[in-house]
N, C-alpha and C. Protein backbone atom coordinates (compact mmCIF):
# COMPACT_ATOMS: atom_id res chain seq x y z
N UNK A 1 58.29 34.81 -69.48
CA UNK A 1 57.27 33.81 -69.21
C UNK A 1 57.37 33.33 -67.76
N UNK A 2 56.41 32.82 -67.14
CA UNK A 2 56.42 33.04 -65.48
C UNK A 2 56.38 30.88 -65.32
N UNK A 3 56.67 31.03 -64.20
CA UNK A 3 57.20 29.66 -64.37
C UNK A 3 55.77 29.09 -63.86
N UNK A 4 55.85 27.72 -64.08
CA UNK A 4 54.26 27.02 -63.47
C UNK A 4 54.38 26.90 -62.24
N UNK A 5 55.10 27.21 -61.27
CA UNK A 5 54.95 27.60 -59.66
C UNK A 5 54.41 28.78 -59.41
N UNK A 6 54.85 29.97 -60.20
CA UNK A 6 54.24 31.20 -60.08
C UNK A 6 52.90 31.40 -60.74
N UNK A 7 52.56 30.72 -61.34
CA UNK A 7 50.98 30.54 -61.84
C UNK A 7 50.37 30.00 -60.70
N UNK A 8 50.73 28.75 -60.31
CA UNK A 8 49.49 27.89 -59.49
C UNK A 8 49.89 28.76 -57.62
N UNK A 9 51.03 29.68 -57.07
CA UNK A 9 50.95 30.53 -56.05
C UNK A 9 50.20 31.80 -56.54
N UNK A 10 50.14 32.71 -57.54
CA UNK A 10 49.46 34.14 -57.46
C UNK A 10 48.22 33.66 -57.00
N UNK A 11 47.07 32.98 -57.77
CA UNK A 11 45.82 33.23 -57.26
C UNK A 11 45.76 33.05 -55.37
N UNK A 12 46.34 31.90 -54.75
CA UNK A 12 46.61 31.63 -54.11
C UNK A 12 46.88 32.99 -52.60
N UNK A 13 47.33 33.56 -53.08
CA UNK A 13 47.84 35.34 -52.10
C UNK A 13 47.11 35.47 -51.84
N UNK A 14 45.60 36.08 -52.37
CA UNK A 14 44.56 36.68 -51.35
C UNK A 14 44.25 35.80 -50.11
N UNK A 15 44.46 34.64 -50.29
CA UNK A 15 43.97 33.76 -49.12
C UNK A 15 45.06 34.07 -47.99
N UNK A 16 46.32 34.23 -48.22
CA UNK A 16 46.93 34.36 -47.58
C UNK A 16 47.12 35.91 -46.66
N UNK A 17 47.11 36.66 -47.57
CA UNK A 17 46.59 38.21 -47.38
C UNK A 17 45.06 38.02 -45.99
N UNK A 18 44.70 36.99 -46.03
CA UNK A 18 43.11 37.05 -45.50
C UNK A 18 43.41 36.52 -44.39
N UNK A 19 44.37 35.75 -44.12
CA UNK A 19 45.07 35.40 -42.67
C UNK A 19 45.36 36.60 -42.10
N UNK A 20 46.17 37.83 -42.32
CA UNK A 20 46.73 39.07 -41.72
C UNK A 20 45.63 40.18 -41.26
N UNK A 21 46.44 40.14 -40.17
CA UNK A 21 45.54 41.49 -39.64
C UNK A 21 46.16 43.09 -40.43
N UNK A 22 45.53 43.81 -40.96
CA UNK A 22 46.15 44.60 -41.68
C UNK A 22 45.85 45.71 -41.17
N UNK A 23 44.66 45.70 -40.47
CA UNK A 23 44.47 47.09 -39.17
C UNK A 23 46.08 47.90 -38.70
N UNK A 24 45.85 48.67 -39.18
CA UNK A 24 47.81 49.85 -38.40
C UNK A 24 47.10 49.70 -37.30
N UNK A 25 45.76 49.97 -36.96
CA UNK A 25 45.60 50.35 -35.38
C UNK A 25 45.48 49.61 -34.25
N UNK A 26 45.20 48.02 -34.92
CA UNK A 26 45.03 46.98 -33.99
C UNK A 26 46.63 46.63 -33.22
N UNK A 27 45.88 46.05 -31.84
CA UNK A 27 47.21 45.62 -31.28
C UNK A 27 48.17 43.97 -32.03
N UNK A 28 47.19 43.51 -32.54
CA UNK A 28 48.20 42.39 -33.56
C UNK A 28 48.11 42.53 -34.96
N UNK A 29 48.09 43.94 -35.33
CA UNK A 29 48.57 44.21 -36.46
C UNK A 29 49.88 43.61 -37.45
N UNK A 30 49.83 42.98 -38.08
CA UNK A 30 51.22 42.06 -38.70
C UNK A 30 50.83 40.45 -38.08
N UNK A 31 50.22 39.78 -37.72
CA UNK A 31 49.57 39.05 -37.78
C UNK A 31 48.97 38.04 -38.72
N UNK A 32 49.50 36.91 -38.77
CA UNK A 32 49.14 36.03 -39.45
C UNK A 32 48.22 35.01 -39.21
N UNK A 33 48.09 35.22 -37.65
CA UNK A 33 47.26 34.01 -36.82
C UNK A 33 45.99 34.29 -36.86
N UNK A 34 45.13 34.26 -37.90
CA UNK A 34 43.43 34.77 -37.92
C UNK A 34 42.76 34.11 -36.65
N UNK A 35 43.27 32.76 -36.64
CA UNK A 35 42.68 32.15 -35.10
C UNK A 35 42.64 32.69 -34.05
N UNK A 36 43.39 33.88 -34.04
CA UNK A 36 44.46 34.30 -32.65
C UNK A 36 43.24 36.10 -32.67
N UNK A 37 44.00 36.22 -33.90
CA UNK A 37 43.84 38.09 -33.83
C UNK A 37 41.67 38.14 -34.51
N UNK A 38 41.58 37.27 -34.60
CA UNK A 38 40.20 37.65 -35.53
C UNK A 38 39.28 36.41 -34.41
N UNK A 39 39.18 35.18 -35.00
CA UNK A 39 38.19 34.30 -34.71
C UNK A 39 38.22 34.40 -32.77
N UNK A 40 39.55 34.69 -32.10
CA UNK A 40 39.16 34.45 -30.67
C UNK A 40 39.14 32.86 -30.01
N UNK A 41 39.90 31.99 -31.12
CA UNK A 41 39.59 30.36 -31.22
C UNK A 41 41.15 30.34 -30.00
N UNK A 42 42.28 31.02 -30.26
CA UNK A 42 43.43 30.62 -28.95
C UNK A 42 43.40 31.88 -28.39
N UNK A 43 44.52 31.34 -27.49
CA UNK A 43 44.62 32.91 -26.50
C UNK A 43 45.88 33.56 -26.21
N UNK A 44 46.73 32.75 -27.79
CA UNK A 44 48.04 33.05 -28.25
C UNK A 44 48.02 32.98 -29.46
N UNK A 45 49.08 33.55 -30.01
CA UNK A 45 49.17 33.60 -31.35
C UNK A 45 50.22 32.12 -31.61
N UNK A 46 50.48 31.70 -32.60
CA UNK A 46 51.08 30.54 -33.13
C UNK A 46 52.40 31.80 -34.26
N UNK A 47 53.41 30.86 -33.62
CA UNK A 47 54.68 31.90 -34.33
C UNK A 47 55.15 31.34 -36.02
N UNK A 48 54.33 29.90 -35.63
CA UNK A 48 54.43 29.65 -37.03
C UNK A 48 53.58 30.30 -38.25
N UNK A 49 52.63 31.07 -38.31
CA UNK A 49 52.14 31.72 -39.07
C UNK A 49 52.50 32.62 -39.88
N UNK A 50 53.91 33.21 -38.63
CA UNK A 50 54.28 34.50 -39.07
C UNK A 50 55.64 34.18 -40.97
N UNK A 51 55.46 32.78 -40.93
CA UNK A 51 56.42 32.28 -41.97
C UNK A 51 55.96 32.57 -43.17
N UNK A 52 54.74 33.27 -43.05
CA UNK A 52 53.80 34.17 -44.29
C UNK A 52 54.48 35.33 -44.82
N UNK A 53 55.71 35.82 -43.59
CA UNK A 53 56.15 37.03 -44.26
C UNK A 53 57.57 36.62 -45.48
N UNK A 54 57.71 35.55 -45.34
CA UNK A 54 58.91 34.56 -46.22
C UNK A 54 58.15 34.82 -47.87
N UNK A 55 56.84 34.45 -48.05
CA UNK A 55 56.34 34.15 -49.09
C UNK A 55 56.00 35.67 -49.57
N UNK A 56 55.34 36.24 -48.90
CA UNK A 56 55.38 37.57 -49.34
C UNK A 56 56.87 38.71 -50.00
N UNK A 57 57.82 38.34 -48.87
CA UNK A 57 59.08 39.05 -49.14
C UNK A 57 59.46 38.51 -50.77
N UNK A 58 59.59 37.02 -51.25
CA UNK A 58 59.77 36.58 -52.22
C UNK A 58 59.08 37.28 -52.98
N UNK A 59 57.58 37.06 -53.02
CA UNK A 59 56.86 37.86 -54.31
C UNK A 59 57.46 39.14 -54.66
N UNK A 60 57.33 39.96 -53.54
CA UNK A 60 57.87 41.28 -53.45
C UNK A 60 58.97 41.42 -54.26
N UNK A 61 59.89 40.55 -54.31
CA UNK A 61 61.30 40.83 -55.32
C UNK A 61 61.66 39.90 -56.24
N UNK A 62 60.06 39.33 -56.80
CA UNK A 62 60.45 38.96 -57.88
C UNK A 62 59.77 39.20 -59.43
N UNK A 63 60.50 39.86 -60.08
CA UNK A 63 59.96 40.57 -60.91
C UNK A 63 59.78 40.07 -62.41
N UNK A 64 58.69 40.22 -62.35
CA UNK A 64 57.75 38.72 -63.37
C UNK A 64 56.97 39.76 -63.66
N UNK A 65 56.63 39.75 -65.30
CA UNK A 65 55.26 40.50 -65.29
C UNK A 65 53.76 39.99 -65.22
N UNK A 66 53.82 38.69 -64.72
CA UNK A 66 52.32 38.21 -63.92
C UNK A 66 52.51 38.58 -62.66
N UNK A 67 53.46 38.91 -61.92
CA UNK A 67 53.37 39.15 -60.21
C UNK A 67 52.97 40.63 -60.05
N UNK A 68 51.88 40.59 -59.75
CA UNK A 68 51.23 42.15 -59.36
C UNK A 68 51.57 42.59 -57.75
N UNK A 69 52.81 41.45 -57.50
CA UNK A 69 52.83 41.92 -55.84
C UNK A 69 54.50 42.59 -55.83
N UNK A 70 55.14 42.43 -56.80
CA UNK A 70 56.71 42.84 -57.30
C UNK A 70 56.50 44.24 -56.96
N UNK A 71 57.44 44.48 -55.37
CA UNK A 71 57.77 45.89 -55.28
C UNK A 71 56.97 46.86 -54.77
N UNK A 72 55.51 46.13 -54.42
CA UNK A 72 54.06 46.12 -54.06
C UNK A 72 54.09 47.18 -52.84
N UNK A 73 54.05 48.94 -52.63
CA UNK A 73 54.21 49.29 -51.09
C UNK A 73 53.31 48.56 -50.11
N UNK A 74 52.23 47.91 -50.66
CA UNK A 74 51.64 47.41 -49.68
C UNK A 74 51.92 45.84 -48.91
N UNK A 75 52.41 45.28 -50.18
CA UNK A 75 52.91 44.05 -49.38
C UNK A 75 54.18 44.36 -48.55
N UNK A 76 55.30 45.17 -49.05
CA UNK A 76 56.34 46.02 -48.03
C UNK A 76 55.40 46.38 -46.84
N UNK A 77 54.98 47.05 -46.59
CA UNK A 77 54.22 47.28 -45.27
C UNK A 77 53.62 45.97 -44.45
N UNK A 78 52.96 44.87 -45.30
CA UNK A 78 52.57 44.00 -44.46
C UNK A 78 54.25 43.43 -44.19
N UNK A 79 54.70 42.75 -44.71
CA UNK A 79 56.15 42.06 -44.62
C UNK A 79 57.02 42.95 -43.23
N UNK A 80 56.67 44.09 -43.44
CA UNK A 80 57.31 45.16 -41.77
C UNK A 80 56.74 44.58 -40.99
N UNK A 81 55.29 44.90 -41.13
CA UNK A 81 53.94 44.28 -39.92
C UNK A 81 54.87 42.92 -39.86
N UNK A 82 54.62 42.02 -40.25
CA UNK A 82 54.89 40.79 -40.05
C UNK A 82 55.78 40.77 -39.36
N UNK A 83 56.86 41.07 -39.44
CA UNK A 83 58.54 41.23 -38.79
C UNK A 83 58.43 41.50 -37.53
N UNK A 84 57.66 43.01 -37.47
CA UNK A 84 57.44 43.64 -36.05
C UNK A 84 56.33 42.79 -35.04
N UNK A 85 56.08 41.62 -35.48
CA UNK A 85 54.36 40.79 -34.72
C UNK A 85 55.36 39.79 -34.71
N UNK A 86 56.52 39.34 -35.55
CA UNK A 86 57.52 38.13 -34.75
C UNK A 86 58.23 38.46 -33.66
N UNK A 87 58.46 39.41 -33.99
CA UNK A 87 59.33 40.35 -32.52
C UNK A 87 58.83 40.45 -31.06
N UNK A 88 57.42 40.35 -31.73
CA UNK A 88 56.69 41.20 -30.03
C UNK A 88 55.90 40.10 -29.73
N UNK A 89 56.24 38.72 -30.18
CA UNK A 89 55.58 37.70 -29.44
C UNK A 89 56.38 36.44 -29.19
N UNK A 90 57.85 37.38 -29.11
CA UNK A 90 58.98 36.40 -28.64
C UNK A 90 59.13 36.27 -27.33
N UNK A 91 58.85 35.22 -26.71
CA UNK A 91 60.01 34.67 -25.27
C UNK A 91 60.82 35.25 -24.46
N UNK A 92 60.91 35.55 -23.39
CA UNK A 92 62.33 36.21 -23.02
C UNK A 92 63.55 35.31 -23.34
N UNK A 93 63.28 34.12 -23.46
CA UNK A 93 64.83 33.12 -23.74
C UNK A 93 64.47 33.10 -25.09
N UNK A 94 63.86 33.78 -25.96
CA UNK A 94 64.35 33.90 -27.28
C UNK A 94 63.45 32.73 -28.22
N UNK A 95 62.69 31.69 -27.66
CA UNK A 95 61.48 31.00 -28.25
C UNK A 95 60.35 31.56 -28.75
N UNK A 96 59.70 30.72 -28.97
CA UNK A 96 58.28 30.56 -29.51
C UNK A 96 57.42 30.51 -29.23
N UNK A 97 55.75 30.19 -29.10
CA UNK A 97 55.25 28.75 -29.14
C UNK A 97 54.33 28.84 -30.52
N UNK A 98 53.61 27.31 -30.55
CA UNK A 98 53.42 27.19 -31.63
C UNK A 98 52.45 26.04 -31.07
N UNK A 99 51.99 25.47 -30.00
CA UNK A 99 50.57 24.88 -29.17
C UNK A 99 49.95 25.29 -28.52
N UNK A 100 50.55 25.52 -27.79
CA UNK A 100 50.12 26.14 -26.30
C UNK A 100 50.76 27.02 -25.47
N UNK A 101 50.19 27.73 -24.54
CA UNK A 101 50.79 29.23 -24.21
C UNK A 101 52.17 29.09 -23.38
N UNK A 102 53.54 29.56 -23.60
CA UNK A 102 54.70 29.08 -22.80
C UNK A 102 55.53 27.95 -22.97
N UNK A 103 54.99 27.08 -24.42
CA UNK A 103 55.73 25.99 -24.77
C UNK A 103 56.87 26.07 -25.43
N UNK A 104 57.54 27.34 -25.63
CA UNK A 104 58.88 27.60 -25.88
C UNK A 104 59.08 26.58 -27.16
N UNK A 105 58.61 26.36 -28.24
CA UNK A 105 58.80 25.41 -29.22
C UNK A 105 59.91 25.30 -29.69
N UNK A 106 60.75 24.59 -30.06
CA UNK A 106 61.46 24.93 -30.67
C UNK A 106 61.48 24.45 -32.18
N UNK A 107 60.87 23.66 -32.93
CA UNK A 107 60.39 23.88 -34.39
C UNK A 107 59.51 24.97 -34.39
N UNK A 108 58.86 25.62 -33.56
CA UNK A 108 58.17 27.45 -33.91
C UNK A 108 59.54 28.40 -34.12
N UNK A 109 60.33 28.08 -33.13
CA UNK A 109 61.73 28.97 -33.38
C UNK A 109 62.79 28.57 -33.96
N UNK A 110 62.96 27.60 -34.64
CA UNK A 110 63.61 27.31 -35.90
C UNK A 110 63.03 27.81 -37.47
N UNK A 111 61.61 27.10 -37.26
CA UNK A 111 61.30 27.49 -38.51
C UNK A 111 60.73 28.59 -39.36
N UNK A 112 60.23 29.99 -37.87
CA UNK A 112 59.61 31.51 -38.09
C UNK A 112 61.38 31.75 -38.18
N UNK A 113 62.34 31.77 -37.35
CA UNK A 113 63.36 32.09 -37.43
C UNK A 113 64.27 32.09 -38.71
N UNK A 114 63.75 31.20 -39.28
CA UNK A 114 64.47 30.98 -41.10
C UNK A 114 63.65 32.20 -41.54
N UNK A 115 62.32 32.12 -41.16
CA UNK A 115 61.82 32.96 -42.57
C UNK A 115 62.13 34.10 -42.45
N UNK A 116 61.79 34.69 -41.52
CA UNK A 116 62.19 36.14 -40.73
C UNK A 116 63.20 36.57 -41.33
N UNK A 117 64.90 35.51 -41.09
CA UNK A 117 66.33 35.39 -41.22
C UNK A 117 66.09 35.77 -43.07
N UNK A 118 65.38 34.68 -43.59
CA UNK A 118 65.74 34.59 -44.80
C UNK A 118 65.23 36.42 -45.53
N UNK A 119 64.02 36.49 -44.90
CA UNK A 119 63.39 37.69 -45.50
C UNK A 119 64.02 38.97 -44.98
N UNK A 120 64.79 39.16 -43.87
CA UNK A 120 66.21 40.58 -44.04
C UNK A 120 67.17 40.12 -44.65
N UNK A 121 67.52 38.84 -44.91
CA UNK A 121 69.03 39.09 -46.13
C UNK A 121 68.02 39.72 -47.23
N UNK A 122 67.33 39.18 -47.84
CA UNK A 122 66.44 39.59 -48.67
C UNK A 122 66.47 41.10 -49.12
N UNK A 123 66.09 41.31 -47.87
CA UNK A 123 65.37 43.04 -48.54
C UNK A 123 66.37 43.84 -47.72
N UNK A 124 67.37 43.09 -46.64
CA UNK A 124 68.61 43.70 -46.48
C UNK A 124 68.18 44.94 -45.54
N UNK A 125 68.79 46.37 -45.55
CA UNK A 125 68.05 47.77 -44.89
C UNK A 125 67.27 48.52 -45.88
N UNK A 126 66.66 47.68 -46.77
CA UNK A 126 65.44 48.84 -47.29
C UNK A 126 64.19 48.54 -46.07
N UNK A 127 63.84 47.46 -45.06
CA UNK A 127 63.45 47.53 -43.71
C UNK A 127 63.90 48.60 -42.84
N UNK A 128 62.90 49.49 -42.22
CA UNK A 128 63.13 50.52 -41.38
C UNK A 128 63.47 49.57 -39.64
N UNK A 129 63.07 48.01 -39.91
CA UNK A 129 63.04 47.80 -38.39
C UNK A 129 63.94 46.90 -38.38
N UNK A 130 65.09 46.55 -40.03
CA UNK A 130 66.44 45.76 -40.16
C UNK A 130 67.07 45.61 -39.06
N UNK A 131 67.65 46.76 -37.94
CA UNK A 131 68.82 46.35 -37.46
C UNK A 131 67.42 46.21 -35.99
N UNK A 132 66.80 46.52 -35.63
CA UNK A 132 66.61 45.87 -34.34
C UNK A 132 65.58 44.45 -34.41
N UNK A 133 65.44 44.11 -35.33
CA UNK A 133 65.31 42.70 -35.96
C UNK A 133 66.16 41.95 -35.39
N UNK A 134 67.48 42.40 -35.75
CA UNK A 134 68.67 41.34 -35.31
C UNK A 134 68.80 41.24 -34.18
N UNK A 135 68.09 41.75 -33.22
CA UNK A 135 68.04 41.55 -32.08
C UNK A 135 67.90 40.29 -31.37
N UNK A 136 66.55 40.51 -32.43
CA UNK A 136 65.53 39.20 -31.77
C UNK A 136 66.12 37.87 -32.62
N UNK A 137 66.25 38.03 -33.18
CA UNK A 137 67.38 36.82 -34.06
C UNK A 137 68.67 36.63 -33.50
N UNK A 138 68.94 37.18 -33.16
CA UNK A 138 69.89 36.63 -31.80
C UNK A 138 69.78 35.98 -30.86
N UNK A 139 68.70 36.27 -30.31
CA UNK A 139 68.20 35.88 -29.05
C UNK A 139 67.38 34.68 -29.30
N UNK A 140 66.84 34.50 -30.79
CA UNK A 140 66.28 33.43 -31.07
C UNK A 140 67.41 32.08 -31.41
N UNK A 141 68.26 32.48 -31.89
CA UNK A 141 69.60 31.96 -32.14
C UNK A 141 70.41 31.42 -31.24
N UNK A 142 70.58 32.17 -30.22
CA UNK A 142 71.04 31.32 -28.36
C UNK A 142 69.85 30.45 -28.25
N UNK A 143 68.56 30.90 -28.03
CA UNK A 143 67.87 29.55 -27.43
C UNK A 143 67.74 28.03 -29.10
N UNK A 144 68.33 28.52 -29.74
CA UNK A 144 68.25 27.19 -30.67
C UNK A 144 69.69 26.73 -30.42
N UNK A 145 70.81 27.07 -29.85
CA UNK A 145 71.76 26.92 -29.88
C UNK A 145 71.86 25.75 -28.84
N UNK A 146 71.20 26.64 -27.72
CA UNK A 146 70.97 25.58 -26.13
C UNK A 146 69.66 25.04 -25.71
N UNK A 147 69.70 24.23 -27.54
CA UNK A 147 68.38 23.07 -27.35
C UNK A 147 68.23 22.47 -28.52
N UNK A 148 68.11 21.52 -28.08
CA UNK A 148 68.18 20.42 -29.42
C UNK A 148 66.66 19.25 -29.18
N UNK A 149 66.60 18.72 -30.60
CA UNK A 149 65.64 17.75 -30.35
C UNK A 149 65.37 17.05 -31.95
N UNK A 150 66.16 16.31 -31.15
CA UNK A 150 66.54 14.78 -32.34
C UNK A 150 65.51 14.17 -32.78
N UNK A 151 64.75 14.25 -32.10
CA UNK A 151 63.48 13.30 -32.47
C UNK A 151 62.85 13.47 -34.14
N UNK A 152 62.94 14.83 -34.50
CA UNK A 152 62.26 15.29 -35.06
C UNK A 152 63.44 15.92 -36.46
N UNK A 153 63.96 15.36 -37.45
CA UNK A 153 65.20 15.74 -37.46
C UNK A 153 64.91 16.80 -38.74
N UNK A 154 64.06 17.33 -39.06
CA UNK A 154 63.81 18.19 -40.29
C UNK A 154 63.80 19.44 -39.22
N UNK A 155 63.44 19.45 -37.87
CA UNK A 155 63.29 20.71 -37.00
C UNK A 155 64.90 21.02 -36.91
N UNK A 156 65.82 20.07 -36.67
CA UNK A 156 66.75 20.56 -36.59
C UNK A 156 67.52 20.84 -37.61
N UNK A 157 67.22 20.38 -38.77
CA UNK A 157 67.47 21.18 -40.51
C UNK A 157 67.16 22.79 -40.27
N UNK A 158 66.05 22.59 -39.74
CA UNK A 158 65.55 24.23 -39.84
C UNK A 158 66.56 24.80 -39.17
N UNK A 159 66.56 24.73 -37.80
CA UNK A 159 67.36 25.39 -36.95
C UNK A 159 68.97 26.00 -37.59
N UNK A 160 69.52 24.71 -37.94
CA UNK A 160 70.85 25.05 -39.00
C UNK A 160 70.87 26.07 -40.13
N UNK A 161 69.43 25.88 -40.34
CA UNK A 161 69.71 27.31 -41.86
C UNK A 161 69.18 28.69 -40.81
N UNK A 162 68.48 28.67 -40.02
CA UNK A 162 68.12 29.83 -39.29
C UNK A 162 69.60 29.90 -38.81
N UNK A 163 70.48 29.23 -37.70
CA UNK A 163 71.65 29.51 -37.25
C UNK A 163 72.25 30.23 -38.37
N UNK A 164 72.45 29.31 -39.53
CA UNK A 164 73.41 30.14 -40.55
C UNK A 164 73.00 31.35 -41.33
N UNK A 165 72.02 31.56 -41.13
CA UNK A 165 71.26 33.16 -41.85
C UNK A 165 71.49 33.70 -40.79
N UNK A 166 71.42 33.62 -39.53
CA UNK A 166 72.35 34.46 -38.18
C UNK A 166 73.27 34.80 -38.62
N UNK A 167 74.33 33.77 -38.67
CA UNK A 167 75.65 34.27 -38.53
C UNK A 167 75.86 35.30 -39.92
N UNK A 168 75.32 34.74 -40.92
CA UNK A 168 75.35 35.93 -42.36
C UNK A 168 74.88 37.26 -41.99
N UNK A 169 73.47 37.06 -41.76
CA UNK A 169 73.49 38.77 -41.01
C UNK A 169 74.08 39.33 -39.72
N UNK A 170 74.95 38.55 -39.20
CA UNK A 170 75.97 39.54 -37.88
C UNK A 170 77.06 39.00 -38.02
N UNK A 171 77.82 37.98 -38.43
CA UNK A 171 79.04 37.40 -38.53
C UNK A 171 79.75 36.89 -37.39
N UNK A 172 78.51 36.87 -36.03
CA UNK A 172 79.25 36.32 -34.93
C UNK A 172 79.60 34.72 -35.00
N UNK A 173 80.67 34.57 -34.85
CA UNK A 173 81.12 33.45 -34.84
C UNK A 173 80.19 31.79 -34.38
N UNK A 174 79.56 32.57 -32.84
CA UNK A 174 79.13 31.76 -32.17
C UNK A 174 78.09 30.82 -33.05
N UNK A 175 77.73 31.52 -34.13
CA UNK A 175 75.97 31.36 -34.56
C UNK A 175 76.36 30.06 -35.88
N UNK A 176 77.77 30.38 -36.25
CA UNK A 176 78.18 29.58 -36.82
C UNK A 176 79.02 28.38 -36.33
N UNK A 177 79.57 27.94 -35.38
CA UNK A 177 79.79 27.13 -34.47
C UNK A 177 78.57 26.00 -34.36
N UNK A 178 77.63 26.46 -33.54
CA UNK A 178 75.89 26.19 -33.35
C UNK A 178 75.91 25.55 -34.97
N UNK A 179 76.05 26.06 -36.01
CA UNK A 179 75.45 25.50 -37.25
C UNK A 179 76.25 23.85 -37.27
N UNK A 180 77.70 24.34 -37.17
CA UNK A 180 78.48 23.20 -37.18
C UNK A 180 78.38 21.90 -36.36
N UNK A 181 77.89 22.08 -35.14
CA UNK A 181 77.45 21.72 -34.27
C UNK A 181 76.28 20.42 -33.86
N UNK A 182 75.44 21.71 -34.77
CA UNK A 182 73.85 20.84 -35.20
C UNK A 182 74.14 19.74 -36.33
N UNK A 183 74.88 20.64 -37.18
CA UNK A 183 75.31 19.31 -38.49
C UNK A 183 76.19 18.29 -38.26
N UNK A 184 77.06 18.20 -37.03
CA UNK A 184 77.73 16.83 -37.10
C UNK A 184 76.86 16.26 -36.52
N UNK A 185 76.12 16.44 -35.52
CA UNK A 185 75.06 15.59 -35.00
C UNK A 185 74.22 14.85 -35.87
N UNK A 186 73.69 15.72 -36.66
CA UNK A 186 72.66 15.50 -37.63
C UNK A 186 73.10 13.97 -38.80
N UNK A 187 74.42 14.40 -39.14
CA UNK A 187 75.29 13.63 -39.82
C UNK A 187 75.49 12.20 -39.34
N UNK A 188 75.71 12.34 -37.66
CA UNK A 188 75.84 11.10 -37.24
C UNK A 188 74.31 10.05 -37.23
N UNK A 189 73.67 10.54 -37.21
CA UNK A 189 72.29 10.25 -37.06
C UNK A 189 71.58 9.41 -38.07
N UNK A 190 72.28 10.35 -39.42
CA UNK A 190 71.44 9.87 -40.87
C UNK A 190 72.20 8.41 -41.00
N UNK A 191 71.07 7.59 -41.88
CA UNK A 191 71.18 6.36 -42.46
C UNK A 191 71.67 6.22 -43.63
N UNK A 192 72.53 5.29 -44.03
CA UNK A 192 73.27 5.17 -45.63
C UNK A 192 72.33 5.39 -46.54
N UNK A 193 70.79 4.73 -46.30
CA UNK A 193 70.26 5.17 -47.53
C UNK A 193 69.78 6.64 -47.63
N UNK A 194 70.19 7.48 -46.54
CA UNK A 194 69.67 8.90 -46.74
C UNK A 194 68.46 9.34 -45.60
């Protein structure tokens, strides 16, 4: 029996499916930003979009017999697309943006960075583009490391589980340090009532 979350998300997918550019031939193929790759409304893509490939990877491996997307080659193919369109609209210091062109966000690169992170533990190397993924998750991982911003303190929640899905998929020390790092801060910050 499928739980009442997975009822009120299936219908829900095509809409999401309708955000992606699914063209192999287009240049923002894997694309989540319809604003970006379709309407012509920015003149960047928004990296937060790409957190579409999180929800998809889930469906993909979870095997329910209402989920018609469980194991789906085609949602596997978009979920690649997706991966490979976070990759190629990264930063040289390993950011984002997620307003405006060059704003290096860093809640865009905390929080595409979880999903991304979360969706290769996930599916692990049945991804053909797994290990140079970790690339860019690295590199996304230094610039969250050497930048912070308190203001906003759920961005830096994010950042901590992206750091620590780093260090799980490469085991470099550093990425876990950075986690530790972010959390005593974080710690000092919070209020008794939570």
């Amino acid at each position: 029996m499928s739980s009442i979350y997975l009822k009120k998300i299936l219908p829900e997918i095509p809409r999401l499916l309708g955000l992606l550019d699914k063209n192999i031939n287009s240049p923002t193929f894997g694309c989540f930003d319809r604003n970006f790759w379709h309407y012509n409304i920015t003149d960047f893509p928004c990296a937060r979009f790409q957190e579409a490939v999180l929800t998809l990877t889930l469906l993909y491996n979870l095997n329910d017999p209402e989920n018609i997307y469980f194991e789906n080659p085609n949602i596997f193919s978009f979920i690649y697309s997706g991966i490979d369109f976070w990759c190629k609209i990264q930063k040289k210091d390993g950011s984002f943006d997620e307003w405006y062109p060059n704003e290096h966000s860093f809640v865009a690169t905390a929080f595409s960075t979880y999903a991304i992170s979360e969706s290769l533990i996930l599916l692990k190397e049945k991804l053909e583009n797994f290990y140079r993924s970790i690339k860019y998750l690295k590199k996304a991982g230094e610039f969250l490391i050497s930048h912070e911003d308190f203001t906003a303190c759920n961005q830096v929640a994010g950042s901590i589980i992206a750091l620590y899905n780093i260090y799980l998929l490469t085991s470099e020390e550093r990425f876990k340090k950075g986690v530790l790092l972010k959390l005593k801060k974080l710690e000092r910050i919070q209020k008794d009532e939570g």
